[in-house]
PDB file of N, CA and C in Angstrom:
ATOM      1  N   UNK A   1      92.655 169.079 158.518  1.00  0.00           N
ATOM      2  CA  UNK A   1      92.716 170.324 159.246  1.00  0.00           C
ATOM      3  C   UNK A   1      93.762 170.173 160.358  1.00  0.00           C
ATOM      4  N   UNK A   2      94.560 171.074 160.672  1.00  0.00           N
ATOM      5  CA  UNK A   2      95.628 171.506 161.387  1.00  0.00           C
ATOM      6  C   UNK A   2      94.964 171.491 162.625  1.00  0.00           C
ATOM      7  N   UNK A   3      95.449 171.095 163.751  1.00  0.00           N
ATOM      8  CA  UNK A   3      94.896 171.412 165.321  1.00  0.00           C
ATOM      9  C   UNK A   3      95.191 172.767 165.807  1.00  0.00           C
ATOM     10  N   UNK A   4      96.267 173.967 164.921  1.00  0.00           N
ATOM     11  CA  UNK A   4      95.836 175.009 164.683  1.00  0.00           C
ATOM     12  C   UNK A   4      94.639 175.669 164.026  1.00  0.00           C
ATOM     13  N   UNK A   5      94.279 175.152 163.313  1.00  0.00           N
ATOM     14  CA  UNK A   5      93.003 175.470 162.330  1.00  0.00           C
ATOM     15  C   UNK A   5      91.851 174.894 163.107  1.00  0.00           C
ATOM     16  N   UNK A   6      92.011 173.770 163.760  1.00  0.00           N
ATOM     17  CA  UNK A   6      90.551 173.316 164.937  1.00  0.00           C
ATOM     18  C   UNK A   6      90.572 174.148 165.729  1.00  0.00           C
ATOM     19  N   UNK A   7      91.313 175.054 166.396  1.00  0.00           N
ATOM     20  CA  UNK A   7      91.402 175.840 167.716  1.00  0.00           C
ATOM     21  C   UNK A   7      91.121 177.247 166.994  1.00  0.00           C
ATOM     22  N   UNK A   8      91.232 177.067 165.882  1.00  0.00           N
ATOM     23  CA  UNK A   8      90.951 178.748 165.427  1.00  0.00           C
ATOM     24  C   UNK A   8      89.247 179.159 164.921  1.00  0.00           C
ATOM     25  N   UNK A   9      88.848 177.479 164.660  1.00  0.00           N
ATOM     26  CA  UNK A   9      87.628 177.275 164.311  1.00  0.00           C
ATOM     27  C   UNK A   9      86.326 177.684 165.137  1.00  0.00           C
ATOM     28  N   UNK A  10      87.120 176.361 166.115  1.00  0.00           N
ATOM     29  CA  UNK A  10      85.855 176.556 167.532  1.00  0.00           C
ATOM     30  C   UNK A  10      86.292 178.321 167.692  1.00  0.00           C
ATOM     31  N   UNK A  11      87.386 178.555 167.556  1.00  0.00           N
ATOM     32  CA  UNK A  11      87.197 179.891 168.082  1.00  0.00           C
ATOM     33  C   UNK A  11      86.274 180.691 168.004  1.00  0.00           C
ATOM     34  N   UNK A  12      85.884 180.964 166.390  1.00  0.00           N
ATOM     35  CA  UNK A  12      85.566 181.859 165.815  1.00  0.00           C
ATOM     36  C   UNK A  12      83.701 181.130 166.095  1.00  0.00           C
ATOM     37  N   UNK A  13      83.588 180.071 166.116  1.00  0.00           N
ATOM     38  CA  UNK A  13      82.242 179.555 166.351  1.00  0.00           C
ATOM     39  C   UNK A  13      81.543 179.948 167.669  1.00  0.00           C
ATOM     40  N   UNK A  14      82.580 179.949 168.407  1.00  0.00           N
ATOM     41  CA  UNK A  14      82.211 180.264 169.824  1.00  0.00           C
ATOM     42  C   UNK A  14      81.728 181.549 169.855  1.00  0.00           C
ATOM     43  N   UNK A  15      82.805 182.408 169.123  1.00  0.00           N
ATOM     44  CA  UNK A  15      82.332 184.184 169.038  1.00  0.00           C
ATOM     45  C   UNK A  15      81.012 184.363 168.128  1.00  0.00           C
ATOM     46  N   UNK A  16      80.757 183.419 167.175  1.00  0.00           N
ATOM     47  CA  UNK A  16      79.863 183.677 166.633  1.00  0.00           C
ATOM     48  C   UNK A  16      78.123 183.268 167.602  1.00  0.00           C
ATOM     49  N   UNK A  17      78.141 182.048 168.038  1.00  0.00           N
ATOM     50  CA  UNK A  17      77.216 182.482 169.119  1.00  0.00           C
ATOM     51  C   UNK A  17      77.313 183.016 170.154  1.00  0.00           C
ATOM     52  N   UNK A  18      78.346 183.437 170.383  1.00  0.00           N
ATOM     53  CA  UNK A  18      78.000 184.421 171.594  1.00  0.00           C
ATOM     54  C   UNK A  18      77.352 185.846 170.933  1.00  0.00           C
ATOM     55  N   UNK A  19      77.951 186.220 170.201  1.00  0.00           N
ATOM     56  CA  UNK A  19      77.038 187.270 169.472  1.00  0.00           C
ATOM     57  C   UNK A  19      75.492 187.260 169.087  1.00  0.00           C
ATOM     58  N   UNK A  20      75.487 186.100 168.537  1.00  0.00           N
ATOM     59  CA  UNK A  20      73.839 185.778 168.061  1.00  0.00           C
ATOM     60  C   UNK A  20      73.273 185.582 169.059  1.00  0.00           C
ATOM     61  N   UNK A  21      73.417 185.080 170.504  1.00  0.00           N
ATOM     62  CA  UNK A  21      72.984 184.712 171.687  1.00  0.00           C
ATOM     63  C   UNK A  21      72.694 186.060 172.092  1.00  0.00           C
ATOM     64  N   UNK A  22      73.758 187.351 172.013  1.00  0.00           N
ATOM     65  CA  UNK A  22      73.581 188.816 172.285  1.00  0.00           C
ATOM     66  C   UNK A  22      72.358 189.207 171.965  1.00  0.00           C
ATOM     67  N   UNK A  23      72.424 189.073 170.567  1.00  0.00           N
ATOM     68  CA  UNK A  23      71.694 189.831 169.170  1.00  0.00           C
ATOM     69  C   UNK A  23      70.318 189.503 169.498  1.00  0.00           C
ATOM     70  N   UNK A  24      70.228 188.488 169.765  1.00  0.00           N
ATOM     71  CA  UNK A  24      68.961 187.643 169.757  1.00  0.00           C
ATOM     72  C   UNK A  24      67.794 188.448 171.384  1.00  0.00           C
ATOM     73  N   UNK A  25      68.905 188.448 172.530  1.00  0.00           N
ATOM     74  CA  UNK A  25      68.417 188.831 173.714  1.00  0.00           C
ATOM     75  C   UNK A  25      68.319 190.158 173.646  1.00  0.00           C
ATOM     76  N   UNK A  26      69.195 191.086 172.838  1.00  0.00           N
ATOM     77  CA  UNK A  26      68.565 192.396 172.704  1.00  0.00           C
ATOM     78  C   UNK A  26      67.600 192.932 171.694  1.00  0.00           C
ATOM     79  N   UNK A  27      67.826 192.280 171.017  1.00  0.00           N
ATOM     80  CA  UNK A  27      66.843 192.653 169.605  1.00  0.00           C
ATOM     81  C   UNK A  27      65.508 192.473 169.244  1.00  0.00           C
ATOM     82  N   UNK A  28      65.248 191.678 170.190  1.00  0.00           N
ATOM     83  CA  UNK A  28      63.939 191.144 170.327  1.00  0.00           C
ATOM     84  C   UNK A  28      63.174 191.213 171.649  1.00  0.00           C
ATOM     85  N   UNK A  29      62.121 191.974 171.724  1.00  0.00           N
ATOM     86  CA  UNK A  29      61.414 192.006 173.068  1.00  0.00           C
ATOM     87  C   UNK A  29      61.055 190.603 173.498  1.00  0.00           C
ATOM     88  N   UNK A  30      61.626 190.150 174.780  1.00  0.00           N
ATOM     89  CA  UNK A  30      61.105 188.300 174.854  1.00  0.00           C
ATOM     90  C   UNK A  30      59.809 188.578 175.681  1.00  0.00           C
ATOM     91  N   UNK A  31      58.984 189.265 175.697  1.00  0.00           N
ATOM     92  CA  UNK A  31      57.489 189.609 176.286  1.00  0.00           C
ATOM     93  C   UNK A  31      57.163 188.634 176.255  1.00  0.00           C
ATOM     94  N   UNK A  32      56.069 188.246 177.247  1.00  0.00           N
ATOM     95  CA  UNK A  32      55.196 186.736 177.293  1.00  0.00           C
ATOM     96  C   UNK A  32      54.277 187.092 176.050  1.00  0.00           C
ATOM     97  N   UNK A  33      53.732 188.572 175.465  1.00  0.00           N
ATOM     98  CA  UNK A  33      52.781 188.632 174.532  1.00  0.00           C
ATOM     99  C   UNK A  33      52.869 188.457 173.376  1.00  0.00           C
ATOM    100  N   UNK A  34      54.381 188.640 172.752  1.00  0.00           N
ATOM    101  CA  UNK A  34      55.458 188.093 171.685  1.00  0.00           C
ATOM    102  C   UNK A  34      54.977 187.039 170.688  1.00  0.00           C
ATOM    103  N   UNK A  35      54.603 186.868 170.163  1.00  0.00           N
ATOM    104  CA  UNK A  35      54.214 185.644 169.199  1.00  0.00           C
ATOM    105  C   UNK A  35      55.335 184.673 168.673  1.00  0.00           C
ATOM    106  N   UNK A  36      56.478 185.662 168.577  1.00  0.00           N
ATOM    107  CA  UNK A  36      57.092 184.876 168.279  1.00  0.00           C
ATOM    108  C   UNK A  36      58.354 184.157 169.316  1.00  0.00           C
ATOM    109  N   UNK A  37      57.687 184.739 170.924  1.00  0.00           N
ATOM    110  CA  UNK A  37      58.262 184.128 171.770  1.00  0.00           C
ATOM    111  C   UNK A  37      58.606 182.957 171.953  1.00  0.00           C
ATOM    112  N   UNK A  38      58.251 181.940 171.888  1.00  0.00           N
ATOM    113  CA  UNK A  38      58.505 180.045 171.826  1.00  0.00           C
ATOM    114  C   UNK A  38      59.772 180.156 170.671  1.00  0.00           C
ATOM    115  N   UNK A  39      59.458 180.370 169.695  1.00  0.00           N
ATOM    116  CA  UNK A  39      60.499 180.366 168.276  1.00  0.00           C
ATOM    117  C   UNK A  39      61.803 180.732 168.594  1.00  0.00           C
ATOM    118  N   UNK A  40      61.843 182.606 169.145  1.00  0.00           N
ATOM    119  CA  UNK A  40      63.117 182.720 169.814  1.00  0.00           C
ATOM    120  C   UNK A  40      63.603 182.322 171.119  1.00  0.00           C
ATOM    121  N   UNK A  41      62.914 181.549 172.100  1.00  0.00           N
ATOM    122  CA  UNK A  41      63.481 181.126 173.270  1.00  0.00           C
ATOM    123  C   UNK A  41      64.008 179.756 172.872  1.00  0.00           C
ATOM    124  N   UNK A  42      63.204 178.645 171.829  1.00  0.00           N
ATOM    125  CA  UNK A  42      63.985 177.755 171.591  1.00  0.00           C
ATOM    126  C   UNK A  42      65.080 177.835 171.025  1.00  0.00           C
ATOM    127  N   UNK A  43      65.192 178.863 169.854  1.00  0.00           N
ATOM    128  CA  UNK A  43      66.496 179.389 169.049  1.00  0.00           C
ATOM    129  C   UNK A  43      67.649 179.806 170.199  1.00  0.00           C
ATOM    130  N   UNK A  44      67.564 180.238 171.151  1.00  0.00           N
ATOM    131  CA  UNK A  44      68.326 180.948 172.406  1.00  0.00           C
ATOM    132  C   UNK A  44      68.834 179.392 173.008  1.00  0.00           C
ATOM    133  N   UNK A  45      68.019 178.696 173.349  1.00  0.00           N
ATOM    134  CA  UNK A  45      68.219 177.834 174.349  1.00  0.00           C
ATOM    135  C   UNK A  45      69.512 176.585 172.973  1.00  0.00           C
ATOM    136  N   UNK A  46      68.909 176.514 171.930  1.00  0.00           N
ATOM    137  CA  UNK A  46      69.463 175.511 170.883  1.00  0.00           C
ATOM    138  C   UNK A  46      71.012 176.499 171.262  1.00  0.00           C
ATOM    139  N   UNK A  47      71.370 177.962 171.121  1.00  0.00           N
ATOM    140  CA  UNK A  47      72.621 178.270 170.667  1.00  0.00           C
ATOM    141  C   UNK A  47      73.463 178.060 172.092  1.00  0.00           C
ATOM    142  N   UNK A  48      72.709 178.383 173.362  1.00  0.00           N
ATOM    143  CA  UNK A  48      73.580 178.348 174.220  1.00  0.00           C
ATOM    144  C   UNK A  48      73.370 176.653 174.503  1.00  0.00           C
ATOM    145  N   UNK A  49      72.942 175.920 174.016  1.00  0.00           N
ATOM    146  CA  UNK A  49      73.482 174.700 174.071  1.00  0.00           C
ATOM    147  C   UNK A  49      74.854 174.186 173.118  1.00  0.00           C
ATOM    148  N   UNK A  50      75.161 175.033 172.223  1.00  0.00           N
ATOM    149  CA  UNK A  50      75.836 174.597 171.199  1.00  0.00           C
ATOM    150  C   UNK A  50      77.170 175.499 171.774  1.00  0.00           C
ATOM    151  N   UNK A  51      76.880 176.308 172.240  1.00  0.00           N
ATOM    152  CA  UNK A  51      77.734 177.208 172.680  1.00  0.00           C
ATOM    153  C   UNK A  51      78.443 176.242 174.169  1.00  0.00           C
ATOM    154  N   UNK A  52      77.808 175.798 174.907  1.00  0.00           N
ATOM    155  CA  UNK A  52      78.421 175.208 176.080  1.00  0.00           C
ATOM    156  C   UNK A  52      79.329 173.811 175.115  1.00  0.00           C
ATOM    157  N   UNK A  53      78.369 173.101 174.583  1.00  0.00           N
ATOM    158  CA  UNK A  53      79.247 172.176 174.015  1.00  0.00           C
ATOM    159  C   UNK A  53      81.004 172.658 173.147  1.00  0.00           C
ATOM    160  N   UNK A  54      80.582 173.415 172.286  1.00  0.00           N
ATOM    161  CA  UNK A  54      81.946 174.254 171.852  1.00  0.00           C
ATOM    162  C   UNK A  54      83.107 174.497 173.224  1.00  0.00           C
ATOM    163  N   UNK A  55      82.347 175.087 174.270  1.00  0.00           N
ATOM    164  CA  UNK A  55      82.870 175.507 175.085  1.00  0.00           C
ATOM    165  C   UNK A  55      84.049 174.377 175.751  1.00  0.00           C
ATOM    166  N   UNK A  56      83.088 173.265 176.119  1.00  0.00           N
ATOM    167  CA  UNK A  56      83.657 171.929 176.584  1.00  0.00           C
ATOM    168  C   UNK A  56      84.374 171.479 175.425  1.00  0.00           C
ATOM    169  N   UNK A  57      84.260 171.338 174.536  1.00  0.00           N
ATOM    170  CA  UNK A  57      85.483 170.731 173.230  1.00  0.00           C
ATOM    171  C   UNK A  57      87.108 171.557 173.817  1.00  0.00           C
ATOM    172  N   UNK A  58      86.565 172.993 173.424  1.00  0.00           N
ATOM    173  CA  UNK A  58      87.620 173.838 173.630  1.00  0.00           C
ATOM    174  C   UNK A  58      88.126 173.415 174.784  1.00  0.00           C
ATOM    175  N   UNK A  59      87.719 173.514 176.090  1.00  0.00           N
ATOM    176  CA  UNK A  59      88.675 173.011 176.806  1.00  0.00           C
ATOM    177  C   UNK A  59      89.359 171.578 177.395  1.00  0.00           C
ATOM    178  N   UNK A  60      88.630 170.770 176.392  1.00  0.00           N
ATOM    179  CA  UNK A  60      89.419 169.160 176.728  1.00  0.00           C
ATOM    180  C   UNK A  60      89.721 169.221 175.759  1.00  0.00           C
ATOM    181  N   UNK A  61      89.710 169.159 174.456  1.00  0.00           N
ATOM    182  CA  UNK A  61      90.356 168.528 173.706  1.00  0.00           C
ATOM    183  C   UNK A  61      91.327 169.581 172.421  1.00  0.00           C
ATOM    184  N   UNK A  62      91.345 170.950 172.957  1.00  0.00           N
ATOM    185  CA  UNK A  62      92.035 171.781 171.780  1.00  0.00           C
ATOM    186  C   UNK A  62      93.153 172.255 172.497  1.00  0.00           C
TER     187      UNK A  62
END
């Protein structure tokens, strides 16, 4: 892969959780009464972890 093609990658990865990170916080009532509250706050917390890491790649090393 091209270090054009790595920078176009993370790109598009990055946009993709930021969207699902969106999707996720509007689409779903995060109510404490929620059942399936735990499920989507860990799912939230896993993307914006993956999302900061992307983030940090992108800016040291692309």
């Amino acid at each position: 892969m091209t270090p054009q093609q790595e920078r176009k990658a993370v790109s598009y990865a990055i946009n993709f959780l930021r969207m699902s990170i969106q999707h996720l916080e509007q689409s779903f009532p995060l109510q404490e009464d929620n059942a399936m509250k735990p499920l989507l706050d860990m799912r939230l917390l896993e993307y914006k972890d993956d999302l900061k890491e992307l983030e940090k790649i992108q800016a040291t090393h692309l």
